[in-house]
PDB file of N, CA and C in Angstrom:
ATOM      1  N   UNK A   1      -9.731 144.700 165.899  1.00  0.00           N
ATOM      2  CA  UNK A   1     -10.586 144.706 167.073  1.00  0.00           C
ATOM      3  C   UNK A   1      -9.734 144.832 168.331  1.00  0.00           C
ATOM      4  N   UNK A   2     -10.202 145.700 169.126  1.00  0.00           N
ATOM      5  CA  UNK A   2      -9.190 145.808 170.442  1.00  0.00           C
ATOM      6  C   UNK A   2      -9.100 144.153 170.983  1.00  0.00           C
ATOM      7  N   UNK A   3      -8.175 144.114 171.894  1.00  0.00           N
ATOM      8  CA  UNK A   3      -7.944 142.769 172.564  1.00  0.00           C
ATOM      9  C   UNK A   3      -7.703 143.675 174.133  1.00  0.00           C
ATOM     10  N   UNK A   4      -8.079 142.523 175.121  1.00  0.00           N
ATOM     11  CA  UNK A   4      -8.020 142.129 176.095  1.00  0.00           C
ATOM     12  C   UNK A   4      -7.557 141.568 176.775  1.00  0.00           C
ATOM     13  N   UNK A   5      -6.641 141.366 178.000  1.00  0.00           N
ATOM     14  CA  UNK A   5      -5.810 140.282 178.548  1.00  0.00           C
ATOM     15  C   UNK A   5      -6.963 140.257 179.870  1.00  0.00           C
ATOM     16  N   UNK A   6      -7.208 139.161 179.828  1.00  0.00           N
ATOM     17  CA  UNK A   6      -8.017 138.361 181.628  1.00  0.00           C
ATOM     18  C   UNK A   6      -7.034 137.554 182.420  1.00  0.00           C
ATOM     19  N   UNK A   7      -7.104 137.572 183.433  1.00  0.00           N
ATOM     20  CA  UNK A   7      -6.453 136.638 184.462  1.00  0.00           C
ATOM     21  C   UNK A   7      -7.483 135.640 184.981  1.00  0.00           C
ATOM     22  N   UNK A   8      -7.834 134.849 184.897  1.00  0.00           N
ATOM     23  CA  UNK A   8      -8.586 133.631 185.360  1.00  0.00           C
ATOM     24  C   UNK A   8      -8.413 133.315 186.711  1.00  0.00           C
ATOM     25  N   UNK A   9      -9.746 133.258 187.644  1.00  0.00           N
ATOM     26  CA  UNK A   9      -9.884 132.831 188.627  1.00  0.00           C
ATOM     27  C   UNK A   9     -10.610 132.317 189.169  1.00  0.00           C
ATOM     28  N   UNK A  10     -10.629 131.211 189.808  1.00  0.00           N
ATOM     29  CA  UNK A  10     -11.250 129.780 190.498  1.00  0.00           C
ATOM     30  C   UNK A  10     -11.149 129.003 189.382  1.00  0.00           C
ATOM     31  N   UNK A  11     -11.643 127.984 190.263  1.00  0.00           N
ATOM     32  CA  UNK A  11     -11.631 126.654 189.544  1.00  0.00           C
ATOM     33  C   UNK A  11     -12.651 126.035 188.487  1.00  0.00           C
ATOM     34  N   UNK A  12     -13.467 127.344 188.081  1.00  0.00           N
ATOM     35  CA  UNK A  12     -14.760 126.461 187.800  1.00  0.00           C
ATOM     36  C   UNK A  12     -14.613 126.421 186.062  1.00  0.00           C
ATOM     37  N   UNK A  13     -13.478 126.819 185.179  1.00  0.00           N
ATOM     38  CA  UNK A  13     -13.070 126.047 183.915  1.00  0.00           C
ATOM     39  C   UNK A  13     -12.634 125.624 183.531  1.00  0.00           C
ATOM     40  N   UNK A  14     -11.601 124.787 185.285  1.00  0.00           N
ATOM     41  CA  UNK A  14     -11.335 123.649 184.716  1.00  0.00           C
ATOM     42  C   UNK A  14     -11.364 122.556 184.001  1.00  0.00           C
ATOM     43  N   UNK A  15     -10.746 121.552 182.924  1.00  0.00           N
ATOM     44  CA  UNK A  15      -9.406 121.814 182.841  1.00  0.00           C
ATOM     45  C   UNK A  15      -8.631 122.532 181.529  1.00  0.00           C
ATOM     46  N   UNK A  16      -9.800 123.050 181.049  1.00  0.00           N
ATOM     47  CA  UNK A  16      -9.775 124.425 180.159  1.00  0.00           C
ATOM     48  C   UNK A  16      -8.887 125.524 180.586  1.00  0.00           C
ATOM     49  N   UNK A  17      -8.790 125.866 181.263  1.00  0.00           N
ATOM     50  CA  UNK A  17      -8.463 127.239 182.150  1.00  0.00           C
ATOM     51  C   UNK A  17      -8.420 127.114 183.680  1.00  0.00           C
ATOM     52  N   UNK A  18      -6.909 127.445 183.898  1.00  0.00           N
ATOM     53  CA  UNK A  18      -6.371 127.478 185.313  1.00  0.00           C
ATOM     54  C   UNK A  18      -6.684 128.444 186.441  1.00  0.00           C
ATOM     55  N   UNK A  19      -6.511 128.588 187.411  1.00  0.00           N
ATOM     56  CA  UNK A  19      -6.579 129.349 187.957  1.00  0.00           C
ATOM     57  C   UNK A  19      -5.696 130.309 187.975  1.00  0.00           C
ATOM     58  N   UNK A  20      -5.207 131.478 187.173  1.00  0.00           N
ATOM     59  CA  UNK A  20      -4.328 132.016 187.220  1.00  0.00           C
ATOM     60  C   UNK A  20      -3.554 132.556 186.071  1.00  0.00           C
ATOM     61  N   UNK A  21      -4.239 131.932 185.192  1.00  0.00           N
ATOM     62  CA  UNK A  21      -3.808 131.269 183.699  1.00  0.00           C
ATOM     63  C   UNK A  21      -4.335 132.946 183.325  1.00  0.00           C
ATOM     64  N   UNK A  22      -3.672 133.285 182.281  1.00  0.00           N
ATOM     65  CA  UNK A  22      -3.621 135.124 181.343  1.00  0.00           C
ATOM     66  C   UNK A  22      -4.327 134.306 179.944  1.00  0.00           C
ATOM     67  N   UNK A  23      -5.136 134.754 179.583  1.00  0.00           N
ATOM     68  CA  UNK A  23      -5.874 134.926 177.989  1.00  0.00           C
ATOM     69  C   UNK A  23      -6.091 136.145 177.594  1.00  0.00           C
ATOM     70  N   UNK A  24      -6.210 136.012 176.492  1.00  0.00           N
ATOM     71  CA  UNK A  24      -6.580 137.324 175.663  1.00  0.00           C
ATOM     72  C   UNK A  24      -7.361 136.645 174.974  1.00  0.00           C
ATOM     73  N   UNK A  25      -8.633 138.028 174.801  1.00  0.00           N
ATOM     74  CA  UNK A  25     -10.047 138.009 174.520  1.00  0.00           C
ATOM     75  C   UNK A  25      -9.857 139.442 173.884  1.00  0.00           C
ATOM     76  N   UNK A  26     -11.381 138.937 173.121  1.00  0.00           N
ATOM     77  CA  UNK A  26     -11.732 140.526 171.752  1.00  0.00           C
ATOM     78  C   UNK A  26     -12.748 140.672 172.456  1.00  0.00           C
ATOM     79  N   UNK A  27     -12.780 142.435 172.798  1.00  0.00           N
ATOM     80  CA  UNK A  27     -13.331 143.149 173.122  1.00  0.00           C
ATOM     81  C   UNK A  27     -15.012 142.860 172.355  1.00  0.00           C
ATOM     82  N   UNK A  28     -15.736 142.683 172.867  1.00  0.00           N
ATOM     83  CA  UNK A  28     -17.195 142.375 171.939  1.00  0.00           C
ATOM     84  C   UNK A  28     -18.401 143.359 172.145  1.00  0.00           C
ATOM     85  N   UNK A  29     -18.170 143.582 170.822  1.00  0.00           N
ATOM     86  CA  UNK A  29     -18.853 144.956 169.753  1.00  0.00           C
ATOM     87  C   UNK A  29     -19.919 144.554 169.000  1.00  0.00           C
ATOM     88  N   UNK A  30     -20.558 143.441 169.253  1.00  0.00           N
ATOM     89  CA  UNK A  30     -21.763 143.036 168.895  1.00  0.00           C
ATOM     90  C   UNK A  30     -21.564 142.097 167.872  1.00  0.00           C
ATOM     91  N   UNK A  31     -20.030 141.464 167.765  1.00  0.00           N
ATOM     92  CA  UNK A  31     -19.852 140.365 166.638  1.00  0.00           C
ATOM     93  C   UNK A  31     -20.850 138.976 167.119  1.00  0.00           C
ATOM     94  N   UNK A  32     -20.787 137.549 166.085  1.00  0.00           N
ATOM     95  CA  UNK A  32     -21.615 136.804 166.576  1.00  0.00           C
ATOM     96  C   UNK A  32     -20.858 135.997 167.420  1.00  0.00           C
ATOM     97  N   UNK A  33     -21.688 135.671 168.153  1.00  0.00           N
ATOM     98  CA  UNK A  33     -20.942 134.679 169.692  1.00  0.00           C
ATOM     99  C   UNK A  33     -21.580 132.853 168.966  1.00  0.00           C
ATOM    100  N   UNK A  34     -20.791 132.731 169.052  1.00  0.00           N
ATOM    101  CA  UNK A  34     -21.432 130.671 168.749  1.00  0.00           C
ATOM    102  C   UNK A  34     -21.121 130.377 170.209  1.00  0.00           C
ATOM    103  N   UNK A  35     -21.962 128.759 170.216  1.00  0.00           N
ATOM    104  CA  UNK A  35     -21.851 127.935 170.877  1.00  0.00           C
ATOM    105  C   UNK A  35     -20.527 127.407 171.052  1.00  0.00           C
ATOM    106  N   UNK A  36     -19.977 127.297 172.355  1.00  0.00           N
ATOM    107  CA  UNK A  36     -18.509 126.497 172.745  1.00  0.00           C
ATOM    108  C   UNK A  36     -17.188 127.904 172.917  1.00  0.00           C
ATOM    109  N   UNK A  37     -17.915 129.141 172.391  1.00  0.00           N
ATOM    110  CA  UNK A  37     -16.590 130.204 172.954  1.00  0.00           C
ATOM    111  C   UNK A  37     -16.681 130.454 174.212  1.00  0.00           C
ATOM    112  N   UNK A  38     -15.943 130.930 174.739  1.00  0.00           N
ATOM    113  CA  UNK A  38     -15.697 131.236 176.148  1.00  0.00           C
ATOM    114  C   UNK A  38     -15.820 132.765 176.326  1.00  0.00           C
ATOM    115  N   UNK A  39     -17.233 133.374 177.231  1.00  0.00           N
ATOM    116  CA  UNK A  39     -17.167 134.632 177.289  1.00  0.00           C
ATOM    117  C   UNK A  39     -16.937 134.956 178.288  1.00  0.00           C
ATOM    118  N   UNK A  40     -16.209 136.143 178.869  1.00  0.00           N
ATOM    119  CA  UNK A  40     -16.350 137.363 179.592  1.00  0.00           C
ATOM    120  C   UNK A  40     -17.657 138.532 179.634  1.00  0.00           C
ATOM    121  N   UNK A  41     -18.148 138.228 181.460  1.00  0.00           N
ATOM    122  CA  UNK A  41     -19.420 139.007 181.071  1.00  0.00           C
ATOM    123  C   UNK A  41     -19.340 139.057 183.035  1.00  0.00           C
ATOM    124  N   UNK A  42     -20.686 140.038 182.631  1.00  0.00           N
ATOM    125  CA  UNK A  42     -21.007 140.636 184.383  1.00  0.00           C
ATOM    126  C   UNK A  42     -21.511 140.066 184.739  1.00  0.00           C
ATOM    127  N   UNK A  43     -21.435 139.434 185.892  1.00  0.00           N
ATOM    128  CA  UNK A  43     -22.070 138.686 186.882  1.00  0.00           C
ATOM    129  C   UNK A  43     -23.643 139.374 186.732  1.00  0.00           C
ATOM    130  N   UNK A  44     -24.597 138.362 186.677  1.00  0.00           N
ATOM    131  CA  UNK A  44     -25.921 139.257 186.725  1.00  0.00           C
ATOM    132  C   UNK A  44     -26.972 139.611 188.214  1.00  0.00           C
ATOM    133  N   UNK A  45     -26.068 138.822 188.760  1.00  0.00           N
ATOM    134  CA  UNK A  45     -26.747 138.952 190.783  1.00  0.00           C
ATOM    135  C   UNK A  45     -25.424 140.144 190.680  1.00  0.00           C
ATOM    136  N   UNK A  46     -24.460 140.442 190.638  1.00  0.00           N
ATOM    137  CA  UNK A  46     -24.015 141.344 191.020  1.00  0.00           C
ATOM    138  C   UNK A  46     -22.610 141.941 190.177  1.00  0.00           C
ATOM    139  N   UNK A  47     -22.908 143.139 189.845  1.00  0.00           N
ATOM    140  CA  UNK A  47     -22.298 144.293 188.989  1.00  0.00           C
ATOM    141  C   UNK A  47     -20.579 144.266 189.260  1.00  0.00           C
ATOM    142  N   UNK A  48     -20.218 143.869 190.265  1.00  0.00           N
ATOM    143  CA  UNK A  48     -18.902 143.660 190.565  1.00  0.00           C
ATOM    144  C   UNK A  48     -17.848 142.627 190.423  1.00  0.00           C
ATOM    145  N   UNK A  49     -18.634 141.521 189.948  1.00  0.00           N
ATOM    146  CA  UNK A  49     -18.261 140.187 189.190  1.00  0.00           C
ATOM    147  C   UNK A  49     -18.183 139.992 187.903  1.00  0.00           C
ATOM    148  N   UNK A  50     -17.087 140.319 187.847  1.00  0.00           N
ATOM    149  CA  UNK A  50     -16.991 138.974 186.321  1.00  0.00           C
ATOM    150  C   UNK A  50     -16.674 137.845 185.877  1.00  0.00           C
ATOM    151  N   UNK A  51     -17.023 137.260 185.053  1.00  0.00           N
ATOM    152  CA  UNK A  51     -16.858 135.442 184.925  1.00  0.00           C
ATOM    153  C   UNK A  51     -16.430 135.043 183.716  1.00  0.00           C
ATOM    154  N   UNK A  52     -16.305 134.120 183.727  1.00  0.00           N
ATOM    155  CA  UNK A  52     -15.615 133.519 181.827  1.00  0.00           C
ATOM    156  C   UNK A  52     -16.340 131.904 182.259  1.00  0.00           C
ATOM    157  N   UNK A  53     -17.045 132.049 181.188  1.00  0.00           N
ATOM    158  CA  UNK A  53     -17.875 130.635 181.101  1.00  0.00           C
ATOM    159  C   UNK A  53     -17.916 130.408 179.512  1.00  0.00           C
ATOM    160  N   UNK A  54     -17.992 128.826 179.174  1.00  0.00           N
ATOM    161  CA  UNK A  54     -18.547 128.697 177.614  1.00  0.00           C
ATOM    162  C   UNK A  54     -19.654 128.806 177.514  1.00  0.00           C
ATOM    163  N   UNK A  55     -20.048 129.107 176.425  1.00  0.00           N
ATOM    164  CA  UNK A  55     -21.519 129.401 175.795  1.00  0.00           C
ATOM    165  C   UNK A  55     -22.042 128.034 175.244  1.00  0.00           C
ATOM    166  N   UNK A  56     -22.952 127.161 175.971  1.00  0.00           N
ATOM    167  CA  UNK A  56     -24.124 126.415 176.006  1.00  0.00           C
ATOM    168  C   UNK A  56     -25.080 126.226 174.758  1.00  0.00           C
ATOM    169  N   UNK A  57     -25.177 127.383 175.078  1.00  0.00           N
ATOM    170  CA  UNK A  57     -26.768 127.932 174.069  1.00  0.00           C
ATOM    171  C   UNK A  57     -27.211 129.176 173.624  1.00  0.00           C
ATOM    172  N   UNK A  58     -27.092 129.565 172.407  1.00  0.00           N
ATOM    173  CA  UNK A  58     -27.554 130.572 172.124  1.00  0.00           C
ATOM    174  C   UNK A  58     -28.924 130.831 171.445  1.00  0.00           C
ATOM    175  N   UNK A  59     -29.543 131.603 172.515  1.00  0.00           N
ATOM    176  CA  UNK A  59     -31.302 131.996 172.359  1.00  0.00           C
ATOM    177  C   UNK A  59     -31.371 133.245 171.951  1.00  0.00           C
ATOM    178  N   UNK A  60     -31.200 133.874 170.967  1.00  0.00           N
ATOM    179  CA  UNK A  60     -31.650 135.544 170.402  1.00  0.00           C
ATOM    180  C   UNK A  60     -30.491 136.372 170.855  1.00  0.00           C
ATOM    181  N   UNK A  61     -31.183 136.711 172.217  1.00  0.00           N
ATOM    182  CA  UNK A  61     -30.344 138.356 172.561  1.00  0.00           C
ATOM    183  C   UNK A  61     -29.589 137.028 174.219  1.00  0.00           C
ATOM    184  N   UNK A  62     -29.934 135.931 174.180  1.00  0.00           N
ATOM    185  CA  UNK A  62     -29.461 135.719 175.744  1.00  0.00           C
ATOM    186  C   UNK A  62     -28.738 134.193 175.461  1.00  0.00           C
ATOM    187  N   UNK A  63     -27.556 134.334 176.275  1.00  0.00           N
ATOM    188  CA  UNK A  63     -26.741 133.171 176.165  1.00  0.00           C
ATOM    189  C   UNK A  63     -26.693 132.008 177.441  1.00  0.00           C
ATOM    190  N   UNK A  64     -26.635 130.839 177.539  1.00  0.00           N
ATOM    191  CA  UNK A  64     -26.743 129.974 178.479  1.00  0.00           C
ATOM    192  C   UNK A  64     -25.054 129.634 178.660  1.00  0.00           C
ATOM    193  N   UNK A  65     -24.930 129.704 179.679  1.00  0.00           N
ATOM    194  CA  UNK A  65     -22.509 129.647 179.995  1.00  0.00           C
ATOM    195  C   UNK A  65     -22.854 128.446 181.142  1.00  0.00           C
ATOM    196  N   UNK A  66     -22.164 127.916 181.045  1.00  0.00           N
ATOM    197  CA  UNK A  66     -21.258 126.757 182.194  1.00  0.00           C
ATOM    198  C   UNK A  66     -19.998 126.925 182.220  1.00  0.00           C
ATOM    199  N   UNK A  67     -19.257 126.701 183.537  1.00  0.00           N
ATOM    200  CA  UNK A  67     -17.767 126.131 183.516  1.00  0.00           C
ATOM    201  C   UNK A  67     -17.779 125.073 183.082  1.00  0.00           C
ATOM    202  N   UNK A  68     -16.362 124.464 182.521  1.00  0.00           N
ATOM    203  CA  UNK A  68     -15.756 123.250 182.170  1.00  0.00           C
ATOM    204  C   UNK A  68     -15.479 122.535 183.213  1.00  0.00           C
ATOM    205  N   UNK A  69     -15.410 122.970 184.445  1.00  0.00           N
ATOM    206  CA  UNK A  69     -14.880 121.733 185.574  1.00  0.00           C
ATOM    207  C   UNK A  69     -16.382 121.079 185.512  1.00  0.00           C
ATOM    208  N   UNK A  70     -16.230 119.442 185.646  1.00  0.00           N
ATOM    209  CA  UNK A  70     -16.812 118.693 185.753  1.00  0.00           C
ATOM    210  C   UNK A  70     -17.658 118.732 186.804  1.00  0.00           C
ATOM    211  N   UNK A  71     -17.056 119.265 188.370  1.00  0.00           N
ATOM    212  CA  UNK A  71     -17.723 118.984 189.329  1.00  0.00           C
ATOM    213  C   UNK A  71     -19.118 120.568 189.771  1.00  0.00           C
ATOM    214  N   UNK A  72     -20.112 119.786 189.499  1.00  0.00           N
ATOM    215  CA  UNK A  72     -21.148 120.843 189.507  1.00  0.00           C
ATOM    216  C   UNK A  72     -21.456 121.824 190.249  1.00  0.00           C
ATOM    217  N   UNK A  73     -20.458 121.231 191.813  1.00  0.00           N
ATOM    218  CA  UNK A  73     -20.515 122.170 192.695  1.00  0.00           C
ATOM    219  C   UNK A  73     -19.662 123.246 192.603  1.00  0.00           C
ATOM    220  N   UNK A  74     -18.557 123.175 191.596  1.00  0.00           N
ATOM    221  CA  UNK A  74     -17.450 124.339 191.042  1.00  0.00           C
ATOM    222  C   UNK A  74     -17.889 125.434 190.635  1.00  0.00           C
ATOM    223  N   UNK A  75     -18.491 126.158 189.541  1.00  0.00           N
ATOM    224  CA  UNK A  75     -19.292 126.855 189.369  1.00  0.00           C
ATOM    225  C   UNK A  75     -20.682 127.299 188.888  1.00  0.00           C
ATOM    226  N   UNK A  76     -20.322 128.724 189.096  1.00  0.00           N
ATOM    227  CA  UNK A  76     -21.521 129.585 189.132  1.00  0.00           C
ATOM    228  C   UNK A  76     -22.044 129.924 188.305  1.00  0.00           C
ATOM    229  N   UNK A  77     -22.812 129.586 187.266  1.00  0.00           N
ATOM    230  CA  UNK A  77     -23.058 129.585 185.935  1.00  0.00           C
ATOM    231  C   UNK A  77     -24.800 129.711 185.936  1.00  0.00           C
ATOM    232  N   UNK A  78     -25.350 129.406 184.485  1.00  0.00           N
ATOM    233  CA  UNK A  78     -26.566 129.445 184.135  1.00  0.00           C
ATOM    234  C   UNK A  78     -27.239 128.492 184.638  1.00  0.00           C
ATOM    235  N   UNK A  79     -27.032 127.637 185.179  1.00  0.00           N
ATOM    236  CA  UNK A  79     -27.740 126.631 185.658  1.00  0.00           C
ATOM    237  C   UNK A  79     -28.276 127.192 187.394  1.00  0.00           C
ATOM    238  N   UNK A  80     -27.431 128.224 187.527  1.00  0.00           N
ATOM    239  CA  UNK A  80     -27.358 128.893 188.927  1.00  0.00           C
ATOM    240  C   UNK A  80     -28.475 130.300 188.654  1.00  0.00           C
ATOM    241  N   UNK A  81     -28.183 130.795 187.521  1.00  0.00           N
ATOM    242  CA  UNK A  81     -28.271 132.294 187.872  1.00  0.00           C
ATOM    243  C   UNK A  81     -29.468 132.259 186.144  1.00  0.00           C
ATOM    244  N   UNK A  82     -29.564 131.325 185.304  1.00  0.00           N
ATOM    245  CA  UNK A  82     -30.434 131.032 184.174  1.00  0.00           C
ATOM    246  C   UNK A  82     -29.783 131.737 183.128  1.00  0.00           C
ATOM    247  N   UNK A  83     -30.225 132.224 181.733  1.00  0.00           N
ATOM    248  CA  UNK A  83     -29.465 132.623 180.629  1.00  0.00           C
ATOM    249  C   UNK A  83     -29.012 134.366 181.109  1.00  0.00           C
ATOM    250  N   UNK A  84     -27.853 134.752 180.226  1.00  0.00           N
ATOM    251  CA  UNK A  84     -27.271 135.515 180.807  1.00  0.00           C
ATOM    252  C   UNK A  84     -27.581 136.166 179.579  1.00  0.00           C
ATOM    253  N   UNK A  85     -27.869 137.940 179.726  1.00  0.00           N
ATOM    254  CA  UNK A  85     -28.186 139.069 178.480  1.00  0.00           C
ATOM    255  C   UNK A  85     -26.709 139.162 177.722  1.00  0.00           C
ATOM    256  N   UNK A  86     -27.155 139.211 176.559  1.00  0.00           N
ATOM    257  CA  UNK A  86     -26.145 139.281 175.532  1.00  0.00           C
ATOM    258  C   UNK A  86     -25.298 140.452 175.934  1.00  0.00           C
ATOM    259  N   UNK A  87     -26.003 141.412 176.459  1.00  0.00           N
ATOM    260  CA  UNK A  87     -25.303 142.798 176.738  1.00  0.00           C
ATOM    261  C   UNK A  87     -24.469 143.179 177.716  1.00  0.00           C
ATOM    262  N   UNK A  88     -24.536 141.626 178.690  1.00  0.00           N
ATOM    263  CA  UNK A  88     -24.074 141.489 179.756  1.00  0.00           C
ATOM    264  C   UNK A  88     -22.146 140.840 179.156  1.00  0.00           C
ATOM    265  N   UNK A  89     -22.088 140.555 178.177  1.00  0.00           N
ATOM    266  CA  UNK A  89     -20.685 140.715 177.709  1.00  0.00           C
ATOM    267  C   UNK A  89     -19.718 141.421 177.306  1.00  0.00           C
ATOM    268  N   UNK A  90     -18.524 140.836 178.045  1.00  0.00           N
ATOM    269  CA  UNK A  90     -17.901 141.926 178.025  1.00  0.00           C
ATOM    270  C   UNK A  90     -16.371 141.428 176.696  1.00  0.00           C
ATOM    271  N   UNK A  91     -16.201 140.311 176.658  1.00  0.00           N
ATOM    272  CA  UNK A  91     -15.224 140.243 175.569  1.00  0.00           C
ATOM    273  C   UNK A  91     -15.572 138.724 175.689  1.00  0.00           C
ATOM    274  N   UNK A  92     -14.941 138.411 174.358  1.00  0.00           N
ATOM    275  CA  UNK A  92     -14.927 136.742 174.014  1.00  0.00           C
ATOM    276  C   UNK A  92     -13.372 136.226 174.034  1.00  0.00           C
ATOM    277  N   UNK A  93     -13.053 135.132 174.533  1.00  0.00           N
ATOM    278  CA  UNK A  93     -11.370 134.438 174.579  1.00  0.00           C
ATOM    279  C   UNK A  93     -11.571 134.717 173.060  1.00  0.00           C
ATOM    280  N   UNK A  94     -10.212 134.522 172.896  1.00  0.00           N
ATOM    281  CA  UNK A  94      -9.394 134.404 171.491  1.00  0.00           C
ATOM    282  C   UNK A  94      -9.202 132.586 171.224  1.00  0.00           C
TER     283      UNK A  94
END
């Protein structure tokens, strides 16, 4: 499966993931996503964002992501923006 290198930015998976911090992620080709991986996906208010959040909840075709930082005001997640389209991913961490 192809792989991916991300650079991580802000604070909002903390203390999972730094600000700055390099992962590599598999390119996702429609494998199954569980609960607790960390995806890469498009911002769904806007096409020019991307985010890395864990996966919450998985409902069918749509996934629920939070950051790991504790503090709620950190990020921008499903609780902000509601479940995110499966199609809206773009790779899963390794």
């Amino acid at each position: 499966m192809e792989k991916l290198h991300v650079t991580i930015r802000g604070t909002s998976m903390l203390p999972s993931l730094k600000d700055g911090q390099d992962i590599i992620c598999t390119v996702y080709c429609g494998q199954e996503i569980s609960v607790g991986q960390v995806v890469i996906f498009t911002h769904p208010f806007d096409n020019n964002i991307t985010a890395a959040k864990r996966v919450k909840i998985v409902n069918d075709d749509k996934l629920f992501v939070e950051g790991d930082n504790p503090d709620p005001l950190s990020s921008d997640d499903s609780h902000n923006f509601g479940y995110i389209e499966i199609s809206s991913v773009i790779a899963v961490a390794d």
